[in-house]
N, C-alpha and C. Protein backbone atom coordinates (compact mmCIF):
# COMPACT_ATOMS: atom_id res chain seq x y z
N UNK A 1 16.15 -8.24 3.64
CA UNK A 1 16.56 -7.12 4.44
C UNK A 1 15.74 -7.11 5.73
N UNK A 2 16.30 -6.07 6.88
CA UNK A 2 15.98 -6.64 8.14
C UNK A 2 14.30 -5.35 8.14
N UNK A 3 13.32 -6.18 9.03
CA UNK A 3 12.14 -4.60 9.01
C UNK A 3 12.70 -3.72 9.46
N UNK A 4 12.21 -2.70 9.42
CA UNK A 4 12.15 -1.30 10.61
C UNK A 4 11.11 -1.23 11.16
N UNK A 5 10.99 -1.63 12.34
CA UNK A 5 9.47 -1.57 12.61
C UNK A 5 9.75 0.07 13.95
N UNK A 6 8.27 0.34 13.79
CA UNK A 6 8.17 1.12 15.05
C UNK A 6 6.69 1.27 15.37
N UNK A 7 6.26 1.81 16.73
CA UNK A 7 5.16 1.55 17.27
C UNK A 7 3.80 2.68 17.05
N UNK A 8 3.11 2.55 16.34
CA UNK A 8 1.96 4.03 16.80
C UNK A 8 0.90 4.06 17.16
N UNK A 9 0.81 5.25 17.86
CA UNK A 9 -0.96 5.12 18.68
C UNK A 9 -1.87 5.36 18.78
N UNK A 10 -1.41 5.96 17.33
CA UNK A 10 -2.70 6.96 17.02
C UNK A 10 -3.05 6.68 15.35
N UNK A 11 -3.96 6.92 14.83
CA UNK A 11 -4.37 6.95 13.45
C UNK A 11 -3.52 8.41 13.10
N UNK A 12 -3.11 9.62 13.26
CA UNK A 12 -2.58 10.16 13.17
C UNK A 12 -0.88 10.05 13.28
N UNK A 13 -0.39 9.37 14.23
CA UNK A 13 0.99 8.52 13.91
C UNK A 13 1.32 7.70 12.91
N UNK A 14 0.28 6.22 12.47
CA UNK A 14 0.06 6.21 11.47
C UNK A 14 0.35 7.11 10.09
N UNK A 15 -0.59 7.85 10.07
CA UNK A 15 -0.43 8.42 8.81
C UNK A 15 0.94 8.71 8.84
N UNK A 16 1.33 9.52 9.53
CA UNK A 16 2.85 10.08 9.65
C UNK A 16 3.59 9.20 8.74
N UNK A 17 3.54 7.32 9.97
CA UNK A 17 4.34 6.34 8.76
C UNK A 17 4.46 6.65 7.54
N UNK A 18 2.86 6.40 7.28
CA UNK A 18 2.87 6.30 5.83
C UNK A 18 3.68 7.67 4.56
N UNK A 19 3.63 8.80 5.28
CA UNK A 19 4.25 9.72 4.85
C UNK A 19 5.95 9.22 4.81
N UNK A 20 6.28 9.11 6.08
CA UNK A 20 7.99 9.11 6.05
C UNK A 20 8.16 7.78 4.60
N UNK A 21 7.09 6.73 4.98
CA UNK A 21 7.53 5.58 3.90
C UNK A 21 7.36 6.54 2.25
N UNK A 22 6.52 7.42 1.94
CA UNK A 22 6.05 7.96 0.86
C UNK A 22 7.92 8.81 0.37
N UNK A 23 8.24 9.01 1.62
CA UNK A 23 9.39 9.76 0.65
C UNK A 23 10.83 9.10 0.52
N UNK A 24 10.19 7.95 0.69
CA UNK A 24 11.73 6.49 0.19
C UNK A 24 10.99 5.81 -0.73
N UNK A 25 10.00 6.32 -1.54
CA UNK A 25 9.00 5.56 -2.72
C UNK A 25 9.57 6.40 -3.87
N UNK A 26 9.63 5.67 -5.47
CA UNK A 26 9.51 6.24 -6.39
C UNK A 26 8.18 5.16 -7.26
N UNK A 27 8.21 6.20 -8.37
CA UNK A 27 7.22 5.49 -9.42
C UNK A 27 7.88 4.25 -9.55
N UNK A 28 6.56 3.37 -9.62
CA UNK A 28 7.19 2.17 -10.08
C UNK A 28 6.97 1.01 -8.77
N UNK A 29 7.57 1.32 -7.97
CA UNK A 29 7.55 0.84 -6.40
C UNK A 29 6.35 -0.03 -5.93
N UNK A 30 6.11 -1.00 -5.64
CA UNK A 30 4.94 -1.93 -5.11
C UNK A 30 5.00 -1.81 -3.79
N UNK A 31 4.19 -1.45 -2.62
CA UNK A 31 3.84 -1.32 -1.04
C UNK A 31 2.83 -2.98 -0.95
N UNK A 32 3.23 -3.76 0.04
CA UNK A 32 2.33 -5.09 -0.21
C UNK A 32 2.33 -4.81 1.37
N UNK A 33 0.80 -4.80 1.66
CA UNK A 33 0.54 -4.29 3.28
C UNK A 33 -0.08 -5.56 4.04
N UNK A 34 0.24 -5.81 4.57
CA UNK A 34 -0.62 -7.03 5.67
C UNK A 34 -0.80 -6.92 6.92
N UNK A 35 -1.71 -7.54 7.29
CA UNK A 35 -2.08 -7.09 8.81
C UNK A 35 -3.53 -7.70 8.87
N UNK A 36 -4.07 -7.61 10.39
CA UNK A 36 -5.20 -8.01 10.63
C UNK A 36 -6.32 -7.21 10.12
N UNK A 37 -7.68 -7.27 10.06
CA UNK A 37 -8.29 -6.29 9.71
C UNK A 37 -8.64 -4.96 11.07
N UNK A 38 -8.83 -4.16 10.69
CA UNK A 38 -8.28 -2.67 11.28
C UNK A 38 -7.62 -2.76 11.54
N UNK A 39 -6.19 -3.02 11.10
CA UNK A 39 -4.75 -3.05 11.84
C UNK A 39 -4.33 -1.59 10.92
N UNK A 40 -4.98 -0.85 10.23
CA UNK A 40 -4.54 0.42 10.07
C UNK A 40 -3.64 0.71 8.33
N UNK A 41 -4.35 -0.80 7.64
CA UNK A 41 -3.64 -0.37 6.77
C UNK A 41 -4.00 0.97 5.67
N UNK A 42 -5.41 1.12 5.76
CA UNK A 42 -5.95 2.32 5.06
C UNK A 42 -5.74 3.29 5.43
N UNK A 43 -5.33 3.75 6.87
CA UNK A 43 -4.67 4.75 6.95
C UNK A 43 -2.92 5.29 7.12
N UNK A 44 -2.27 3.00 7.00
CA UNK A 44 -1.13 4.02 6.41
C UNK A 44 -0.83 4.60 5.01
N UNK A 45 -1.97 3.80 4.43
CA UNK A 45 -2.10 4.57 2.96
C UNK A 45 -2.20 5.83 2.64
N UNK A 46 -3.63 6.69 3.61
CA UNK A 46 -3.92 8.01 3.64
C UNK A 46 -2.54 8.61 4.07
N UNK A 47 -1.35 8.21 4.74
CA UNK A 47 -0.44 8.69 5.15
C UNK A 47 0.78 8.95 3.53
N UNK A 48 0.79 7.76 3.04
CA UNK A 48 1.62 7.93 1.89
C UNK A 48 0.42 8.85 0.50
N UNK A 49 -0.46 9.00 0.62
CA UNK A 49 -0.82 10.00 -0.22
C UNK A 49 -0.77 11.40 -0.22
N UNK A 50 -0.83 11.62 1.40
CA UNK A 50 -0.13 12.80 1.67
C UNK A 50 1.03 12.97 1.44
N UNK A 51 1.79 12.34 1.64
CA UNK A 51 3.22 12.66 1.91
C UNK A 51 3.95 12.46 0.03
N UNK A 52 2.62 11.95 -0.57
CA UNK A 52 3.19 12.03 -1.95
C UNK A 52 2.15 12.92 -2.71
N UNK A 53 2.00 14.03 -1.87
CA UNK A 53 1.29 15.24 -2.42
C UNK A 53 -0.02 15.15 -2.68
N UNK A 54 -0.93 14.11 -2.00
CA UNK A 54 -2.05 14.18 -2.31
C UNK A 54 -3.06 14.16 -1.41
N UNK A 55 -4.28 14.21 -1.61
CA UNK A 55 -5.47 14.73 0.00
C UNK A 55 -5.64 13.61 0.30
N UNK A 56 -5.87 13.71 1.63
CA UNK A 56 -6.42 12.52 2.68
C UNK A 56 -7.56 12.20 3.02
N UNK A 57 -7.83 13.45 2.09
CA UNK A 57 -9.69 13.35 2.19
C UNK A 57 -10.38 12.47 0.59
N UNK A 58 -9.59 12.13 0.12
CA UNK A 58 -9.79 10.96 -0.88
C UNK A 58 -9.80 9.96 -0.86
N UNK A 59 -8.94 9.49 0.54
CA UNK A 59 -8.77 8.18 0.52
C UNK A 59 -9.65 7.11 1.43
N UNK A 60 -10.20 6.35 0.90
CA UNK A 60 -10.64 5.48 1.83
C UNK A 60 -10.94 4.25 1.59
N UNK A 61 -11.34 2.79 2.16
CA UNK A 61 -10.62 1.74 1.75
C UNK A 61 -11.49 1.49 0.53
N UNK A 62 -10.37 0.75 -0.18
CA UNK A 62 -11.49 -0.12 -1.58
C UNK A 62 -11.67 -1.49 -1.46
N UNK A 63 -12.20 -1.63 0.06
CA UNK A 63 -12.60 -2.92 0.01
C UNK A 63 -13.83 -3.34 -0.49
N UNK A 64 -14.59 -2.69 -0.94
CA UNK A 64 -15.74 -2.70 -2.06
C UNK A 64 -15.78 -2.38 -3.28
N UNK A 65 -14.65 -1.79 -3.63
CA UNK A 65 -14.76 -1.11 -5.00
C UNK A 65 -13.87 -1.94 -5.73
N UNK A 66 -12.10 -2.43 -4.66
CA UNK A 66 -11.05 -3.12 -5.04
C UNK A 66 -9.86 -2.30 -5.19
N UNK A 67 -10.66 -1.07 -6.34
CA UNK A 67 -9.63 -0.30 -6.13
C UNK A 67 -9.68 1.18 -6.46
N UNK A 68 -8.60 1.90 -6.16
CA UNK A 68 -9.24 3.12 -5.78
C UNK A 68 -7.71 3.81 -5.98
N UNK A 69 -8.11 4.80 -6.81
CA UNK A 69 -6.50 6.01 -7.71
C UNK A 69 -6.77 7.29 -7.25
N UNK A 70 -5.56 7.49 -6.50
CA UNK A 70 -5.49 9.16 -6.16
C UNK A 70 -4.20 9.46 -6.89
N UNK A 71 -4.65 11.24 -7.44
CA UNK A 71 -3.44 11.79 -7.80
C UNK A 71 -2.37 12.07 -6.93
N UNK A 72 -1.41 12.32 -7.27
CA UNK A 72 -0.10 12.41 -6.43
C UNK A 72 0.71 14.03 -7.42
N UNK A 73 1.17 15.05 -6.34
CA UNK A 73 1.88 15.79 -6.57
C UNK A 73 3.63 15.83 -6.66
N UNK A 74 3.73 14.65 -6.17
CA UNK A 74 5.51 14.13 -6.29
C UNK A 74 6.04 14.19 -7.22
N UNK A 75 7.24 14.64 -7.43
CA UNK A 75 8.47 14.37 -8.88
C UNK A 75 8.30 13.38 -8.57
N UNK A 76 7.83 12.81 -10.11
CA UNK A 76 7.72 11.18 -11.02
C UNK A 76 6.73 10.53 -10.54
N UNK A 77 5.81 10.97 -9.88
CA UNK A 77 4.25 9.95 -9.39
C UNK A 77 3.30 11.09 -9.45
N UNK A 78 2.28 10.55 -10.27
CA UNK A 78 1.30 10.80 -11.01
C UNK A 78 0.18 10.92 -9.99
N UNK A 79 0.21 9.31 -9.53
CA UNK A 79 -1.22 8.83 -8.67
C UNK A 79 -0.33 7.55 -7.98
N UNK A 80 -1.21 7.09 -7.15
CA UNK A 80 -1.63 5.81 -6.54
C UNK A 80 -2.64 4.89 -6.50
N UNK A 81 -2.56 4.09 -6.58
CA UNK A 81 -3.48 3.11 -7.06
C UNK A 81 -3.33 2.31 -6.10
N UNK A 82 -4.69 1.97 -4.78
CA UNK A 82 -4.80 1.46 -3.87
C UNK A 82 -5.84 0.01 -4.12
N UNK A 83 -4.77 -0.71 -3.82
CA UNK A 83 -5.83 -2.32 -4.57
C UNK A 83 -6.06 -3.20 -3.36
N UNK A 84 -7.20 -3.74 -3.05
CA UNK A 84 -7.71 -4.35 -1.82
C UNK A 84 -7.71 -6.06 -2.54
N UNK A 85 -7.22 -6.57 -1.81
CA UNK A 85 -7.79 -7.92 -2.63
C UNK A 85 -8.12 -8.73 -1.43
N UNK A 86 -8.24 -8.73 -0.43
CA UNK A 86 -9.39 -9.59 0.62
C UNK A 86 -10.53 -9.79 0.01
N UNK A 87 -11.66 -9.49 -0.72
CA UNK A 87 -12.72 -10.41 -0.79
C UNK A 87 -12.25 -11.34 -2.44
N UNK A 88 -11.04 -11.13 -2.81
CA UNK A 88 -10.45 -12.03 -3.96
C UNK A 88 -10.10 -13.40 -3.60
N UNK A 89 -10.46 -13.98 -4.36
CA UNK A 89 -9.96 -15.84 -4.25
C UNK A 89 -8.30 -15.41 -5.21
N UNK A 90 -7.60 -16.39 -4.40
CA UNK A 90 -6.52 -16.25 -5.28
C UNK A 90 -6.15 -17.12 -6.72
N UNK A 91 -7.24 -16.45 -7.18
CA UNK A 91 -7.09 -16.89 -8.55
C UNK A 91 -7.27 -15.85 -10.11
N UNK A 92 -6.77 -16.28 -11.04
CA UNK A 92 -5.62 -15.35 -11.81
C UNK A 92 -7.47 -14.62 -12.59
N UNK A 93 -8.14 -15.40 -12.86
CA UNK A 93 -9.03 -15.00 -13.62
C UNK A 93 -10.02 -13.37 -12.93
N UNK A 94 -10.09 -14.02 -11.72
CA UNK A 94 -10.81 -12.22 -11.17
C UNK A 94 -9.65 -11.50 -10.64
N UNK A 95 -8.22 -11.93 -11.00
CA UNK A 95 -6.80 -11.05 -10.86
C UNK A 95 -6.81 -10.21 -12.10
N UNK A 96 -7.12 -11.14 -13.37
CA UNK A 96 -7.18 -9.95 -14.56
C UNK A 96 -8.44 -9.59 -15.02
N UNK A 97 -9.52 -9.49 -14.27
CA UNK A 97 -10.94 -9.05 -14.30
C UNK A 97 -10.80 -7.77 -13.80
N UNK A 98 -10.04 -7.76 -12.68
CA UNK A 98 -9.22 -6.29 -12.28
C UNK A 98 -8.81 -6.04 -12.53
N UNK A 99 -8.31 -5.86 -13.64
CA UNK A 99 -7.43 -5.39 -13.88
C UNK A 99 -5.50 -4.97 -13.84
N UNK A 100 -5.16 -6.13 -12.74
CA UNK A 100 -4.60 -5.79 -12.32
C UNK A 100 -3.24 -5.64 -12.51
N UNK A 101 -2.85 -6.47 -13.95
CA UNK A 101 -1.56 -6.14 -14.67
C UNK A 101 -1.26 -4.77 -15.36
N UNK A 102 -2.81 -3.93 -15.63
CA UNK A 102 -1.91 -2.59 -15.55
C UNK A 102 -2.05 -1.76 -14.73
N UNK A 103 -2.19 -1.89 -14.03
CA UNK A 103 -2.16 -1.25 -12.52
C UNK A 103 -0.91 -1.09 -12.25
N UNK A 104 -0.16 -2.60 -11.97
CA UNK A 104 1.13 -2.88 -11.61
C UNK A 104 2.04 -2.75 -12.56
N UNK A 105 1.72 -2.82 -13.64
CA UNK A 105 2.93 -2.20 -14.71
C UNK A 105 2.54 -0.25 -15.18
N UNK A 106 1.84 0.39 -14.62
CA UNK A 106 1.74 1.85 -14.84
C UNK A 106 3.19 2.52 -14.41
N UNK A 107 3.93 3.39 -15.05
CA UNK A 107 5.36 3.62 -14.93
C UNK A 107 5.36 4.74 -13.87
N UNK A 108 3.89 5.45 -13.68
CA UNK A 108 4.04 6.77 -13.21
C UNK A 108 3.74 6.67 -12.20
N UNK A 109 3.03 5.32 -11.49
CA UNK A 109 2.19 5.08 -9.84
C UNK A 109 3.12 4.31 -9.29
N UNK A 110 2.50 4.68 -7.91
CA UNK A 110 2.93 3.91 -6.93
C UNK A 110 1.76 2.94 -6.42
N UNK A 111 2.07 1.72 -6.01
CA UNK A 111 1.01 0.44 -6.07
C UNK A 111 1.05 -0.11 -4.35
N UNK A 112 -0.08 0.42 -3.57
CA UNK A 112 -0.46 0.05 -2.57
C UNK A 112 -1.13 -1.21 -2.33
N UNK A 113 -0.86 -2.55 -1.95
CA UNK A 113 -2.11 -3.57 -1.97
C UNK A 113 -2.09 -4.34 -0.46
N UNK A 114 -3.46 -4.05 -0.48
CA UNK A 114 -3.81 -4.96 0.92
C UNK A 114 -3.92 -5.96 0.57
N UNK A 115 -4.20 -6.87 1.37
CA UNK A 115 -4.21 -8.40 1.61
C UNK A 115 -3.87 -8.98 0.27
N UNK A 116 -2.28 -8.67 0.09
CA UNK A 116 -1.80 -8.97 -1.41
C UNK A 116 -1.72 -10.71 -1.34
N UNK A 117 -1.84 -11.69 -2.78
CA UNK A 117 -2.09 -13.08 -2.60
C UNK A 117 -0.80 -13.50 -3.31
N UNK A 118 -0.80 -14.99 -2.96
CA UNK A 118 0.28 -15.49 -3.67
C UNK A 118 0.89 -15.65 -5.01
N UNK A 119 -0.32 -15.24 -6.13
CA UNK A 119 -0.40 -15.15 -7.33
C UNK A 119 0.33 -13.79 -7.61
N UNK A 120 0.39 -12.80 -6.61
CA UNK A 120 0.73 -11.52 -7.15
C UNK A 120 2.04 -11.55 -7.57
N UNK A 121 2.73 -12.06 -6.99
CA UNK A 121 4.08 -11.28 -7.13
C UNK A 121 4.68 -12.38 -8.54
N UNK A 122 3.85 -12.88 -9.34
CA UNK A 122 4.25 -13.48 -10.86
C UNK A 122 3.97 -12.48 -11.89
N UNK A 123 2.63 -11.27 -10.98
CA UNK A 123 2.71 -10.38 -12.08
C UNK A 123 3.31 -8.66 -12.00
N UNK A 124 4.16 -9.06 -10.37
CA UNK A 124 4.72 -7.61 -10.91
C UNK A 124 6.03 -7.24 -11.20
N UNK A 125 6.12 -6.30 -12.29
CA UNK A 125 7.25 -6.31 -12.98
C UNK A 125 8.61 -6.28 -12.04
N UNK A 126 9.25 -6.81 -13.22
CA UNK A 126 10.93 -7.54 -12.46
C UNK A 126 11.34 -6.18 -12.25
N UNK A 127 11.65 -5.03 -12.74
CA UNK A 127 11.86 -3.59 -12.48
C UNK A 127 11.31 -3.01 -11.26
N UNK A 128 10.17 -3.47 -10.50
CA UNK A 128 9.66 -2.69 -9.31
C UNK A 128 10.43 -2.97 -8.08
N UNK A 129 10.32 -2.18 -7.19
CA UNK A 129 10.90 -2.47 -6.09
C UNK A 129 9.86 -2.85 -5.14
N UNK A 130 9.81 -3.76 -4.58
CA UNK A 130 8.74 -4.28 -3.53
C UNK A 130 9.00 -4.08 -1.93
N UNK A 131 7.80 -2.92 -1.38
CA UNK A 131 8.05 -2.76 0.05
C UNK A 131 7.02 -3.90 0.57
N UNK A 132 7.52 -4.60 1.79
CA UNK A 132 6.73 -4.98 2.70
C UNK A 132 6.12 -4.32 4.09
N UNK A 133 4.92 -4.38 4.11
CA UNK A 133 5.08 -3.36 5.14
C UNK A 133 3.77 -4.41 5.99
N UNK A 134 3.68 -4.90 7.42
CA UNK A 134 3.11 -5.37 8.23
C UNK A 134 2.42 -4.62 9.49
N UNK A 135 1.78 -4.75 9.68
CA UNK A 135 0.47 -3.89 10.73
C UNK A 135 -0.10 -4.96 11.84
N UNK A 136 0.64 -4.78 13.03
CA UNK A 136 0.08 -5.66 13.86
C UNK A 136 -0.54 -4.89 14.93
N UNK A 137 -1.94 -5.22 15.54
CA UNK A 137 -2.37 -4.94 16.93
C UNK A 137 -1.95 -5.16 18.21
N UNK A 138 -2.17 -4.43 18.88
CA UNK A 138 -0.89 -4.37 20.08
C UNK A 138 -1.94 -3.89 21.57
N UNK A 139 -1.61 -3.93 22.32
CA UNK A 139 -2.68 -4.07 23.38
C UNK A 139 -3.02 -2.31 23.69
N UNK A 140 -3.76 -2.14 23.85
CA UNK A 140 -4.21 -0.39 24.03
C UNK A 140 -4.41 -0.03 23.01
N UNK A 141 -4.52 -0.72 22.21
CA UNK A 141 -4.98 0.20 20.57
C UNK A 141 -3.53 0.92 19.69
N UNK A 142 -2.61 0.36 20.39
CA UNK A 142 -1.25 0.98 19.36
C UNK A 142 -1.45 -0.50 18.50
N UNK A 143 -0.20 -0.04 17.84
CA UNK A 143 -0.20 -0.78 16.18
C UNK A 143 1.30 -0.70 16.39
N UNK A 144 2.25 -1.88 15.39
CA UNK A 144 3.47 -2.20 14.85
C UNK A 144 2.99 -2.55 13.88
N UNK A 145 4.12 -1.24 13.34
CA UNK A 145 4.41 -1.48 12.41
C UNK A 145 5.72 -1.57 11.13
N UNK A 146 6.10 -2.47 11.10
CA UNK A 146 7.05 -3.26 10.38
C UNK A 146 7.29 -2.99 8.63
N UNK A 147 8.39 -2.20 8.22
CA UNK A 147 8.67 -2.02 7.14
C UNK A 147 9.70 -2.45 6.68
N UNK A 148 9.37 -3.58 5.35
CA UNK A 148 10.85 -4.20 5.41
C UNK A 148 11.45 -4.00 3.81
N UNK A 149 12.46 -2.49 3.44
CA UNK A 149 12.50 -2.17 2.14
C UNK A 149 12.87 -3.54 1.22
N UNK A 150 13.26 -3.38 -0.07
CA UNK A 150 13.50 -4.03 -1.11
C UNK A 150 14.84 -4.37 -0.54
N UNK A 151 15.22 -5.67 -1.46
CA UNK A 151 16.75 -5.98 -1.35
C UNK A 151 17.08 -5.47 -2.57
């Protein structure tokens, strides 16, 4: 399917994205985010936690932790579960050290992952719908950003 991309210039536009994307999400749903680093993907995250009922003052990146669950106030989503895998080698053994097959099979979350690897998408379930969503830098400090739903 073709992206939708559009342009923002603010960390506050941003979020917005992430909200409008939060209310074409159901449980179940995989978000696979890419982009350069600060290309804004942690805050289009903070954007879809709002917009799926939850504070923005929770969120922040788990690029140290890996990963990081906020509740969600939405009919049929529980939480979110925000998974960083940039300092991951793409390999399966510190993939399930994380945990990360039930993460991606939880029925009630929605599954945010940055710098998602090539190994991932063998483990997430054939039932999810997979958004792509891309974050590029742009001269003046705006951002594109590119959302390309499920087929």
């Amino acid at each position: 399917m073709k992206p939708d991309p559009s342009v923002s210039s603010s960390a506050a536009a941003t979020e917005r994205a992430g909200a409008a994307l939060a209310a074409r999400l159901r449980a179940g749903d995989v978000v696979l985010l890419e982009g350069d680093l600060a290309a804004g993907k942690t805050t289009l995250v903070r954007g879809l936690v709002v917009g799926l009922g939850g504070s923005a003052e929770d969120v922040s990146s788990p690029s140290f932790v890996l990963v990081q669950s906020y509740p969600c106030a939405a009919v049929g989503v529980q939480r979110l579960h925000h998974i960083d895998l940039y300092r991951l080698a793409d390999q399966l053994p510190e993939l399930r050290a994380l945990g990360l097959e039930e993460f991606l099979s939880d029925p009630a979350a929605i599954i945010a992952v940055e710098w998602p690897k090539d190994t991932l998408a063998a483990w997430i379930p054939a039932d999810s719908r997979v958004w792509h969503c891309r974050l590029t830098l742009l001269d003046g400090g705006a951002r594109r950003i590119e959302i390309t739903p499920p087929e």
